[in-house]
PDB file of N, CA and C in Angstrom:
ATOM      1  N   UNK A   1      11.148  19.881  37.483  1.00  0.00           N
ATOM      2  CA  UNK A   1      10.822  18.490  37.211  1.00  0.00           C
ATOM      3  C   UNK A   1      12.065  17.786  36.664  1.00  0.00           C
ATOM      4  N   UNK A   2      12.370  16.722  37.121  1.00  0.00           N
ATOM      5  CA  UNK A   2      13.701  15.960  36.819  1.00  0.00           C
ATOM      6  C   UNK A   2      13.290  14.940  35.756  1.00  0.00           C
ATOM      7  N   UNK A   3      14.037  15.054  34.300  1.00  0.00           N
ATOM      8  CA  UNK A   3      13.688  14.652  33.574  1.00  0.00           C
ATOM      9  C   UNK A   3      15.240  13.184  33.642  1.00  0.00           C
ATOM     10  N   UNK A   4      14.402  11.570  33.484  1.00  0.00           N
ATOM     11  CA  UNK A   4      14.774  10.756  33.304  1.00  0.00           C
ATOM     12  C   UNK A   4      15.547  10.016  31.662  1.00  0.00           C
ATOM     13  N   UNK A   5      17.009   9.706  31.299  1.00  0.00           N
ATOM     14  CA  UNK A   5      17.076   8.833  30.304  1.00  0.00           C
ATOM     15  C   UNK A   5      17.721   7.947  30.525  1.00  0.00           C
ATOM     16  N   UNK A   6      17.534   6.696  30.404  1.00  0.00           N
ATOM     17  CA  UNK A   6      18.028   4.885  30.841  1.00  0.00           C
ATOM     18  C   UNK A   6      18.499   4.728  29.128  1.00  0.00           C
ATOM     19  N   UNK A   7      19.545   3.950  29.118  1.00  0.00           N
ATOM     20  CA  UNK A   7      20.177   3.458  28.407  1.00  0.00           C
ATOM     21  C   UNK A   7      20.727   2.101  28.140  1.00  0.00           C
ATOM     22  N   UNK A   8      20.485   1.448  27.186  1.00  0.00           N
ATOM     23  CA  UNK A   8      20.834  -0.183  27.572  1.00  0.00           C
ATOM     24  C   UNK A   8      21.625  -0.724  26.458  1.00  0.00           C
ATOM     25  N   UNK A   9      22.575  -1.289  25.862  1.00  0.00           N
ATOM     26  CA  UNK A   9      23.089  -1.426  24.767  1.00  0.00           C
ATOM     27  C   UNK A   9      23.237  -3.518  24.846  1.00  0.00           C
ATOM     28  N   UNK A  10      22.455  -3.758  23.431  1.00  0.00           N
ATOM     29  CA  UNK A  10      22.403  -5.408  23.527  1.00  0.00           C
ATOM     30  C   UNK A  10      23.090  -5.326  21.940  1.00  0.00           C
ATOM     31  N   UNK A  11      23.648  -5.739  21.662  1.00  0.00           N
ATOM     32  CA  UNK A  11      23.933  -6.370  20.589  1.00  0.00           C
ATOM     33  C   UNK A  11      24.419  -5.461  20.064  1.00  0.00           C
ATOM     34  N   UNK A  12      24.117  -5.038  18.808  1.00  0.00           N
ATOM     35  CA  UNK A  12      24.416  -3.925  18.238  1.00  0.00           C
ATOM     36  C   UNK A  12      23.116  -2.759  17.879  1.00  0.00           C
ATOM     37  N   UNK A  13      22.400  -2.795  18.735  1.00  0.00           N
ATOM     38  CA  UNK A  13      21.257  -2.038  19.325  1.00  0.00           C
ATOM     39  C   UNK A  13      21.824  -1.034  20.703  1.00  0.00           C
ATOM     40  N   UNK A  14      21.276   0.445  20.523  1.00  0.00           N
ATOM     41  CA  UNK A  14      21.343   0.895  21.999  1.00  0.00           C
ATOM     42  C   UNK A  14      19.912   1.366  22.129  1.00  0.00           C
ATOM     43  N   UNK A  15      19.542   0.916  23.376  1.00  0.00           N
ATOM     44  CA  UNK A  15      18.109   1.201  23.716  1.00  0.00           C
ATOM     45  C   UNK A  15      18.009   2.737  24.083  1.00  0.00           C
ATOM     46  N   UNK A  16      17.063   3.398  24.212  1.00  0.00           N
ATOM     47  CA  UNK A  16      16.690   4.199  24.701  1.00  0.00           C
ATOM     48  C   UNK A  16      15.580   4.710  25.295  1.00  0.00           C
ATOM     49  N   UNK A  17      15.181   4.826  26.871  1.00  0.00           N
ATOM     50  CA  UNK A  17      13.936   4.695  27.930  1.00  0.00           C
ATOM     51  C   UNK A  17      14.145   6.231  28.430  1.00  0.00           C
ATOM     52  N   UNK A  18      12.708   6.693  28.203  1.00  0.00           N
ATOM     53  CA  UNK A  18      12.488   8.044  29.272  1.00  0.00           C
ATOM     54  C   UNK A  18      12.460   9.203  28.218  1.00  0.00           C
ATOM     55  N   UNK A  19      13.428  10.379  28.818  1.00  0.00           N
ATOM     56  CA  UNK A  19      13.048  11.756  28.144  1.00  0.00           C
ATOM     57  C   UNK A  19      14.688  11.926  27.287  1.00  0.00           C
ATOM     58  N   UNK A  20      14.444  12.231  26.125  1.00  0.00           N
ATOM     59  CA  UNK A  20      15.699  12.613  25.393  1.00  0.00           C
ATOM     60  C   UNK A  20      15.200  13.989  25.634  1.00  0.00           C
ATOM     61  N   UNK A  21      15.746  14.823  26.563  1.00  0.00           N
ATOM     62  CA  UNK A  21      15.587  16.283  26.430  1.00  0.00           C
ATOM     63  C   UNK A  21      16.916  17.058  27.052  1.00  0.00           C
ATOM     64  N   UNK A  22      17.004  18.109  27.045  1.00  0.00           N
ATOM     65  CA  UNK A  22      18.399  18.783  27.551  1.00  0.00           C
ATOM     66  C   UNK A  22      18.974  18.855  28.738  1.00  0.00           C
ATOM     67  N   UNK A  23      17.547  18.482  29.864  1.00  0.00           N
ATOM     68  CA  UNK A  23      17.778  18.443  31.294  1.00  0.00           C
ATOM     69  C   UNK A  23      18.600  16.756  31.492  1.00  0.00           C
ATOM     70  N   UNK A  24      18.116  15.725  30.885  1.00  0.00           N
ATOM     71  CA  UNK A  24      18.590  14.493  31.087  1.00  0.00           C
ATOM     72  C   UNK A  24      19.882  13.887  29.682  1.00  0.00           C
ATOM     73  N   UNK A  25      20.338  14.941  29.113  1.00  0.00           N
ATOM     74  CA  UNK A  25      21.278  14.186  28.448  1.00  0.00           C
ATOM     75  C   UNK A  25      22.876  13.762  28.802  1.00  0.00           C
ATOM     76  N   UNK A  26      23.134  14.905  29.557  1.00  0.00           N
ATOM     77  CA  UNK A  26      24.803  14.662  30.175  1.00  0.00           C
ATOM     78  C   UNK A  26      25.015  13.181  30.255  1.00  0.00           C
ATOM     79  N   UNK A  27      24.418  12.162  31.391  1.00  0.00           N
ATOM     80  CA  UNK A  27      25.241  10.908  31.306  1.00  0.00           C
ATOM     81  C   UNK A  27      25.778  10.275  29.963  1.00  0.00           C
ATOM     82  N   UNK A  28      24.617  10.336  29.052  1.00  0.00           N
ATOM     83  CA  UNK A  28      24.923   9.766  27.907  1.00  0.00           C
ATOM     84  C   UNK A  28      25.829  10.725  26.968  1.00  0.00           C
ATOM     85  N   UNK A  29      26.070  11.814  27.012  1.00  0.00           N
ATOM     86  CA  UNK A  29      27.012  12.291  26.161  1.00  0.00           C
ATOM     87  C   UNK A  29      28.487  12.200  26.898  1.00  0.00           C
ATOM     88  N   UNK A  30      28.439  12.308  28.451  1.00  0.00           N
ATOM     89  CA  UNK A  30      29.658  11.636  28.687  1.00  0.00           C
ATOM     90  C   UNK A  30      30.048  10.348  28.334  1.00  0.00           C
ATOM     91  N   UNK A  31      29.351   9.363  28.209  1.00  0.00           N
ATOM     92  CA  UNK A  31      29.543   8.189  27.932  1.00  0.00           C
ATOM     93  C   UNK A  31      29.114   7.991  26.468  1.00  0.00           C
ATOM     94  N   UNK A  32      29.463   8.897  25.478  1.00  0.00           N
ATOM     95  CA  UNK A  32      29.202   8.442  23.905  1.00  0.00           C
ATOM     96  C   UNK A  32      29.887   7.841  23.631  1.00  0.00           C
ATOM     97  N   UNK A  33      31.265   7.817  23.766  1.00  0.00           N
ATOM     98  CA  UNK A  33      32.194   6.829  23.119  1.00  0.00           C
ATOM     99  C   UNK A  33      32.399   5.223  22.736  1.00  0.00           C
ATOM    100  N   UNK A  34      32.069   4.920  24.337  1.00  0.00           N
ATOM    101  CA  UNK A  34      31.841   3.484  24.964  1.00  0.00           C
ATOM    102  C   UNK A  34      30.399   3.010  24.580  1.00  0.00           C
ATOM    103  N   UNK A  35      29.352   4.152  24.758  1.00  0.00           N
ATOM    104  CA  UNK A  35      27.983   3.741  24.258  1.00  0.00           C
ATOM    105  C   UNK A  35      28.010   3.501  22.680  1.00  0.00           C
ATOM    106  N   UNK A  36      28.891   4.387  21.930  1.00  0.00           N
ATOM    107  CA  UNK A  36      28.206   3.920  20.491  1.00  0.00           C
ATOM    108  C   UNK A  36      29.072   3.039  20.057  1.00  0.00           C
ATOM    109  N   UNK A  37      30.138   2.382  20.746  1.00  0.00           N
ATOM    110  CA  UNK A  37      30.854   1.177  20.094  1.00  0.00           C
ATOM    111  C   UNK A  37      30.352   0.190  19.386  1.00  0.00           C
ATOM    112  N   UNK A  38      30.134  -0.096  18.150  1.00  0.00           N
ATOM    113  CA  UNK A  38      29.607  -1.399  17.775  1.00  0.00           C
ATOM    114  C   UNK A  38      28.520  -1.264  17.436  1.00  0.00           C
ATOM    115  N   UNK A  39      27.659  -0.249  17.571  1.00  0.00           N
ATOM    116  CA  UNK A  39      25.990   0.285  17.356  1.00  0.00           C
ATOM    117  C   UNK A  39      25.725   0.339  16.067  1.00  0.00           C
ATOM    118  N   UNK A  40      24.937  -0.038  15.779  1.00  0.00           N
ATOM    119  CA  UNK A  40      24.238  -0.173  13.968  1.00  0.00           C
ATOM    120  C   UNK A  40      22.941   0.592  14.183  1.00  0.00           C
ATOM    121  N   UNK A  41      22.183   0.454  15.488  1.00  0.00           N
ATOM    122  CA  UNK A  41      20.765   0.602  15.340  1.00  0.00           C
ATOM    123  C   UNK A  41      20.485   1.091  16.522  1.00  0.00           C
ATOM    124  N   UNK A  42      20.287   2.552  16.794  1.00  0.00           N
ATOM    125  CA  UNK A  42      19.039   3.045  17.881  1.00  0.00           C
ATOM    126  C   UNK A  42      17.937   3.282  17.930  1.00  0.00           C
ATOM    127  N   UNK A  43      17.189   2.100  19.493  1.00  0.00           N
ATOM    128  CA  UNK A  43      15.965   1.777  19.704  1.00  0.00           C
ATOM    129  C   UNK A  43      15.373   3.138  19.731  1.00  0.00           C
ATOM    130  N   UNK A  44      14.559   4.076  19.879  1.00  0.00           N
ATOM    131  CA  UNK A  44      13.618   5.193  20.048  1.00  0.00           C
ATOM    132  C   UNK A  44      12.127   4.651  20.720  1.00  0.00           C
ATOM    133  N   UNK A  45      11.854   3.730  20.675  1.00  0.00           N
ATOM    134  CA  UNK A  45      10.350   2.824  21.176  1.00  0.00           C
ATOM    135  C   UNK A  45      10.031   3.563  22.440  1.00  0.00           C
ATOM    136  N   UNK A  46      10.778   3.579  23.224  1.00  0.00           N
ATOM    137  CA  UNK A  46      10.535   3.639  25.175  1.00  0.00           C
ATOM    138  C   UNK A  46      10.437   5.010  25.085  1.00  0.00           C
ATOM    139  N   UNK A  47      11.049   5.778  24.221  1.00  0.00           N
ATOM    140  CA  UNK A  47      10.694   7.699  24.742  1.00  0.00           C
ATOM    141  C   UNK A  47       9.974   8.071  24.769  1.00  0.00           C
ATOM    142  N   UNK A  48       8.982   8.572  25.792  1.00  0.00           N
ATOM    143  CA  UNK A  48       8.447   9.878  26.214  1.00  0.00           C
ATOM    144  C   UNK A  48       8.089  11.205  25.681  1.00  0.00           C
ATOM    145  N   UNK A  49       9.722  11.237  25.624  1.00  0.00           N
ATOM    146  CA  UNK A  49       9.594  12.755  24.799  1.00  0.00           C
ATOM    147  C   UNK A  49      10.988  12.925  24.150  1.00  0.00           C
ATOM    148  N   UNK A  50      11.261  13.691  22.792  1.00  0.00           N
ATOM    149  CA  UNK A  50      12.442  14.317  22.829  1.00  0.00           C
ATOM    150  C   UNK A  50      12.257  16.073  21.990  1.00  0.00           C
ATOM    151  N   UNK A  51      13.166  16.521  22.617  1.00  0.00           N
ATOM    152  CA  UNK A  51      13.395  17.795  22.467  1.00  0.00           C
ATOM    153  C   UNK A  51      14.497  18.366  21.811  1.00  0.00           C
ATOM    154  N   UNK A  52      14.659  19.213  20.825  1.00  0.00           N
ATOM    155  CA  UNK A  52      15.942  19.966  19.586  1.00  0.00           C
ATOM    156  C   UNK A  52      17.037  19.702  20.402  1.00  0.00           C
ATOM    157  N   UNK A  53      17.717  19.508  21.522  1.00  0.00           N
ATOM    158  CA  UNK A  53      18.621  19.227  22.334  1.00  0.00           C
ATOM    159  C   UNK A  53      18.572  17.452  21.953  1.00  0.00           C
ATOM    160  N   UNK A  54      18.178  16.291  22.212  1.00  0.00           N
ATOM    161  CA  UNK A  54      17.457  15.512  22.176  1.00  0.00           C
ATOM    162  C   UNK A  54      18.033  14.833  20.743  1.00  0.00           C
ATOM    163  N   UNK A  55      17.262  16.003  19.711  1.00  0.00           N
ATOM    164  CA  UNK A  55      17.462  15.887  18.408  1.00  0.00           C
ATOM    165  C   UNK A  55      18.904  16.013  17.639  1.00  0.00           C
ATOM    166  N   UNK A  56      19.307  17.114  18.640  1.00  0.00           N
ATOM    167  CA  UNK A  56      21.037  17.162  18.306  1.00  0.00           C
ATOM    168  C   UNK A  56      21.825  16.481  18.469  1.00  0.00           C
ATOM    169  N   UNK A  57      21.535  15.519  19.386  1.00  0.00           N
ATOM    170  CA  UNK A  57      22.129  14.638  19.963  1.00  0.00           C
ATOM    171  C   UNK A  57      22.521  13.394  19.048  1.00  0.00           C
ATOM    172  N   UNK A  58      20.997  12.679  18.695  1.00  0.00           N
ATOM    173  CA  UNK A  58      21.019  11.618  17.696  1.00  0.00           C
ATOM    174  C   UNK A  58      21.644  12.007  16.308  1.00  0.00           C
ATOM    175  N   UNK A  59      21.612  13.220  15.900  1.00  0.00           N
ATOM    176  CA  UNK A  59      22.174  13.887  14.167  1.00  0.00           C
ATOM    177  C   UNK A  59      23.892  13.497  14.674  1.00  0.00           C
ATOM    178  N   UNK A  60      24.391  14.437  16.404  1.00  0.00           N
ATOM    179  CA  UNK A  60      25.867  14.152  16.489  1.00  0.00           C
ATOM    180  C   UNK A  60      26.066  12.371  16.589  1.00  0.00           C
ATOM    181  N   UNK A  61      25.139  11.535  16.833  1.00  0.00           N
ATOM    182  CA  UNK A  61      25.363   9.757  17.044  1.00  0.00           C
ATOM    183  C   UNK A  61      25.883   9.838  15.612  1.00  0.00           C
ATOM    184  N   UNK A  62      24.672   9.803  14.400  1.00  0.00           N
ATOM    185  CA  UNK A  62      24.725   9.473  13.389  1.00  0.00           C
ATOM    186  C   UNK A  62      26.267  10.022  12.627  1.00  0.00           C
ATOM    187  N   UNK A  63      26.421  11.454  12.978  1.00  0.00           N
ATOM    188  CA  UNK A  63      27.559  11.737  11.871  1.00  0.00           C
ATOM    189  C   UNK A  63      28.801  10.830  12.816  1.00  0.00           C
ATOM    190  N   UNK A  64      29.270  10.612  14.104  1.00  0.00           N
ATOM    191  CA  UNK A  64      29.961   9.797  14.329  1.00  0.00           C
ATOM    192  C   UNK A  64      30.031   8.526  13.780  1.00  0.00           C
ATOM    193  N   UNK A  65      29.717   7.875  13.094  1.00  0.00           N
ATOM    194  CA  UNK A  65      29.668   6.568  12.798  1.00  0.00           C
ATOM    195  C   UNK A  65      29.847   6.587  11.134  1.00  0.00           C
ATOM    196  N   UNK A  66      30.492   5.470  10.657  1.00  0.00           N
ATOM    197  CA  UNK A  66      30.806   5.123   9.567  1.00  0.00           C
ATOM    198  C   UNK A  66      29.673   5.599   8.684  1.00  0.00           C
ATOM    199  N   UNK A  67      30.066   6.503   7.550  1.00  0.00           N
ATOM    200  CA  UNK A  67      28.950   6.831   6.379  1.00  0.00           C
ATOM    201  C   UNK A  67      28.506   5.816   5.584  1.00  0.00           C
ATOM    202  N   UNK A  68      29.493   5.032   5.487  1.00  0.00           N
ATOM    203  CA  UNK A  68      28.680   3.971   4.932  1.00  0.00           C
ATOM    204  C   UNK A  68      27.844   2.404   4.963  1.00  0.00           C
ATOM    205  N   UNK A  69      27.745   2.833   6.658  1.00  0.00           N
ATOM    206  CA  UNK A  69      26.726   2.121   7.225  1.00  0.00           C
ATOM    207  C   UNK A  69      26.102   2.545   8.459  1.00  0.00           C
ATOM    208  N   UNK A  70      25.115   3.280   8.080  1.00  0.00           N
ATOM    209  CA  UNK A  70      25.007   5.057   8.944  1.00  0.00           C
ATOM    210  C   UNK A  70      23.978   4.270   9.897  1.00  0.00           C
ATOM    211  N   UNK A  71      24.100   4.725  11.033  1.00  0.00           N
ATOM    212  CA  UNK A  71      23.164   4.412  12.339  1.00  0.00           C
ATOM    213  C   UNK A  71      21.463   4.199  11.571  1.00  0.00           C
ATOM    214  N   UNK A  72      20.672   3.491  12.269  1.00  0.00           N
ATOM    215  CA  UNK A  72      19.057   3.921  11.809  1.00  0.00           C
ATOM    216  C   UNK A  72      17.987   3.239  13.298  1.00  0.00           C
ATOM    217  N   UNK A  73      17.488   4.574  12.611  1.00  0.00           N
ATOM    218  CA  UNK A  73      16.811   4.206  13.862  1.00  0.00           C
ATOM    219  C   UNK A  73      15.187   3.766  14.054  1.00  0.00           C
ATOM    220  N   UNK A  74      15.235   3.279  15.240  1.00  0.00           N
ATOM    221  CA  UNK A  74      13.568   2.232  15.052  1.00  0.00           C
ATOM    222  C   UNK A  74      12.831   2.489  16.089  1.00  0.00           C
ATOM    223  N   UNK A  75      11.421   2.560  15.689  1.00  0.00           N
ATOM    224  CA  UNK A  75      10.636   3.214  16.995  1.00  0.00           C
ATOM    225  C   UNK A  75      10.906   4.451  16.761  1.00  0.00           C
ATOM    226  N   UNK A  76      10.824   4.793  16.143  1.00  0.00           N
ATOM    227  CA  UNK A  76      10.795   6.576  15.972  1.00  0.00           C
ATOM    228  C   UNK A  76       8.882   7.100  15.911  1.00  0.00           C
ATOM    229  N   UNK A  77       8.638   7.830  16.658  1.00  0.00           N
ATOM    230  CA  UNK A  77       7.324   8.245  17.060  1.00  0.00           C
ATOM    231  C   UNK A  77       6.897   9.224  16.435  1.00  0.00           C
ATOM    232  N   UNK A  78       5.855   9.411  15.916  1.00  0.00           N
ATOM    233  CA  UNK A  78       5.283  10.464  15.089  1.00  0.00           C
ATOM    234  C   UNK A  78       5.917  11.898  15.305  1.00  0.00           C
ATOM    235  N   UNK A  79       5.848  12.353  16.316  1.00  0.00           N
ATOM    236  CA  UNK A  79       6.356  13.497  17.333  1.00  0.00           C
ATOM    237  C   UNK A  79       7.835  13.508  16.512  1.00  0.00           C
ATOM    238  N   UNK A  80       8.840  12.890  16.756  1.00  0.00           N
ATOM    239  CA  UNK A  80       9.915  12.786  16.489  1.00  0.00           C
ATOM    240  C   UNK A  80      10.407  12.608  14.744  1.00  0.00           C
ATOM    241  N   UNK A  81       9.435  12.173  14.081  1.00  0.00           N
ATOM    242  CA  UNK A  81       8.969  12.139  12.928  1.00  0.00           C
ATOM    243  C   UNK A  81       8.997  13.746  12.297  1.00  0.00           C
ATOM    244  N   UNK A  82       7.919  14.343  12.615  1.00  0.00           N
ATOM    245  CA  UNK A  82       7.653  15.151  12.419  1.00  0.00           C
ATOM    246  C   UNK A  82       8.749  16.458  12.851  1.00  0.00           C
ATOM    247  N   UNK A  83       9.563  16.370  13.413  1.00  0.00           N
ATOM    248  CA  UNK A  83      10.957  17.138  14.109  1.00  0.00           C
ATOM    249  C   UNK A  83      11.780  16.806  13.266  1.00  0.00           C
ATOM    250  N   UNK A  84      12.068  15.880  12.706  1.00  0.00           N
ATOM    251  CA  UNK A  84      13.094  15.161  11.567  1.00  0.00           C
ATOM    252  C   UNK A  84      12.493  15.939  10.271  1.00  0.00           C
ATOM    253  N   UNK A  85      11.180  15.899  10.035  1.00  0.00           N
ATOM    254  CA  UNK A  85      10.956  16.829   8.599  1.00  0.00           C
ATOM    255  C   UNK A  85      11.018  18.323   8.934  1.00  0.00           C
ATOM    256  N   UNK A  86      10.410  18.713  10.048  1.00  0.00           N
ATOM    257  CA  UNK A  86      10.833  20.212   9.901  1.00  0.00           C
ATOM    258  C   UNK A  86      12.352  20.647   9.634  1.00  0.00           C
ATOM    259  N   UNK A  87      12.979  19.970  10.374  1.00  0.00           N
ATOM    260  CA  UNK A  87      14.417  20.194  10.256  1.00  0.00           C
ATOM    261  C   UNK A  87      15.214  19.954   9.000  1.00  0.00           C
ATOM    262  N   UNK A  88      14.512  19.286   8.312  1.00  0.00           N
ATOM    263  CA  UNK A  88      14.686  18.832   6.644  1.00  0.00           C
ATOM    264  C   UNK A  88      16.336  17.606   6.960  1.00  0.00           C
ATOM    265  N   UNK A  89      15.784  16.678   7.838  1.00  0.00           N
ATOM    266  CA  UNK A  89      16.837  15.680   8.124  1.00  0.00           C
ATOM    267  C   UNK A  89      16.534  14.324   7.935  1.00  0.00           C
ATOM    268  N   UNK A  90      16.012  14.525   6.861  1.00  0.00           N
ATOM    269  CA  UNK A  90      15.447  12.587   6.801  1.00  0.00           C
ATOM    270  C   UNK A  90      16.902  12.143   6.304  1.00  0.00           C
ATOM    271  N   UNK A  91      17.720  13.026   5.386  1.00  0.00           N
ATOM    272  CA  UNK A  91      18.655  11.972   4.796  1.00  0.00           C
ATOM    273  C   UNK A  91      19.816  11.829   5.771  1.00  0.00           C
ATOM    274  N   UNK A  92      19.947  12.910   6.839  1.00  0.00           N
ATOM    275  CA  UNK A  92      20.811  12.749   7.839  1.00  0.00           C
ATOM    276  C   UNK A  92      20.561  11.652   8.920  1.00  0.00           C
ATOM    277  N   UNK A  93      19.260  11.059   9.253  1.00  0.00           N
ATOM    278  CA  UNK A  93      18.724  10.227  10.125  1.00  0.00           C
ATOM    279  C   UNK A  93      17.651   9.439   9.787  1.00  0.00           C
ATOM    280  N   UNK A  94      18.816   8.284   8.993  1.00  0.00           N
ATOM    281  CA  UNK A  94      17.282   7.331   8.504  1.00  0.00           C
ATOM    282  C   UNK A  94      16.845   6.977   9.255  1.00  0.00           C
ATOM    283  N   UNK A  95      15.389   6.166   9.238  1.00  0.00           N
ATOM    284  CA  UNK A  95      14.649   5.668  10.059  1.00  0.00           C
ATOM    285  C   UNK A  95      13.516   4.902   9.521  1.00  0.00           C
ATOM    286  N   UNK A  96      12.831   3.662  10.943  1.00  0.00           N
ATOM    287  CA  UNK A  96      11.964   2.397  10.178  1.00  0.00           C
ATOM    288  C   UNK A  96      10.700   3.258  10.714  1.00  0.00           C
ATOM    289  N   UNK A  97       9.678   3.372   9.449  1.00  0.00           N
ATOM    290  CA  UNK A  97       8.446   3.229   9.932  1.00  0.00           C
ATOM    291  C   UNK A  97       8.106   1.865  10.406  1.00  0.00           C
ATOM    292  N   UNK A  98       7.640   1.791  11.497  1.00  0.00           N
ATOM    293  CA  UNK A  98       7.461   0.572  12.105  1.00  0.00           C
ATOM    294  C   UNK A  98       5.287   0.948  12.291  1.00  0.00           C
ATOM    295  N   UNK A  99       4.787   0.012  12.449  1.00  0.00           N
ATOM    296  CA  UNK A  99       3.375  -0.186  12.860  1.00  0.00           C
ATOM    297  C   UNK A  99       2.887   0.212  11.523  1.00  0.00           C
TER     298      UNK A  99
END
């Protein structure tokens, strides 16, 4: 099964649509550089699914970026929630309870 991730960057937002999992991450880790230019805030709303691959991914966004105005992210889904506490990473990957 071919797992899908779309990427969209507006402002200082990068969106994120589809599966954050290990089968669909390559484009975007080739293109981290250019993607996290300027980024304050990743969307999480549109995912599907993400997976410890997925998860590694967003911890490597966050430690790239200035500590003292650390990425956060919005739309973060229960699922993904709950992957962030097992892993004991809330302070590594803040995030908005939203709803």
């Amino acid at each position: 099964m071919s797992q899908t991730l779309h990427w969209q960057c507006e402002e200082s937002i990068l969106s994120l649509q589809g599966e954050l999992v290990h089968d669909s991450l390559a484009g975007l880790w080739q293109q981290r550089h250019q993607v996290l230019t300027g980024i304050r805030a990743i969307d999480l709303s549109q995912l599907s699914r993400v997976d410890s691959a997925g998860l590694a991914l967003l911890v490597h966004f966050s430690s790239s970026v200035d500590a003292k105005d650390p990425l956060l992210l919005q739309g973060v889904q229960p699922a993904l929630r709950s992957l962030i506490a097992l892993y004991n990473l809330q302070g590594v990957l803040p995030y908005e309870v939203s709803g």
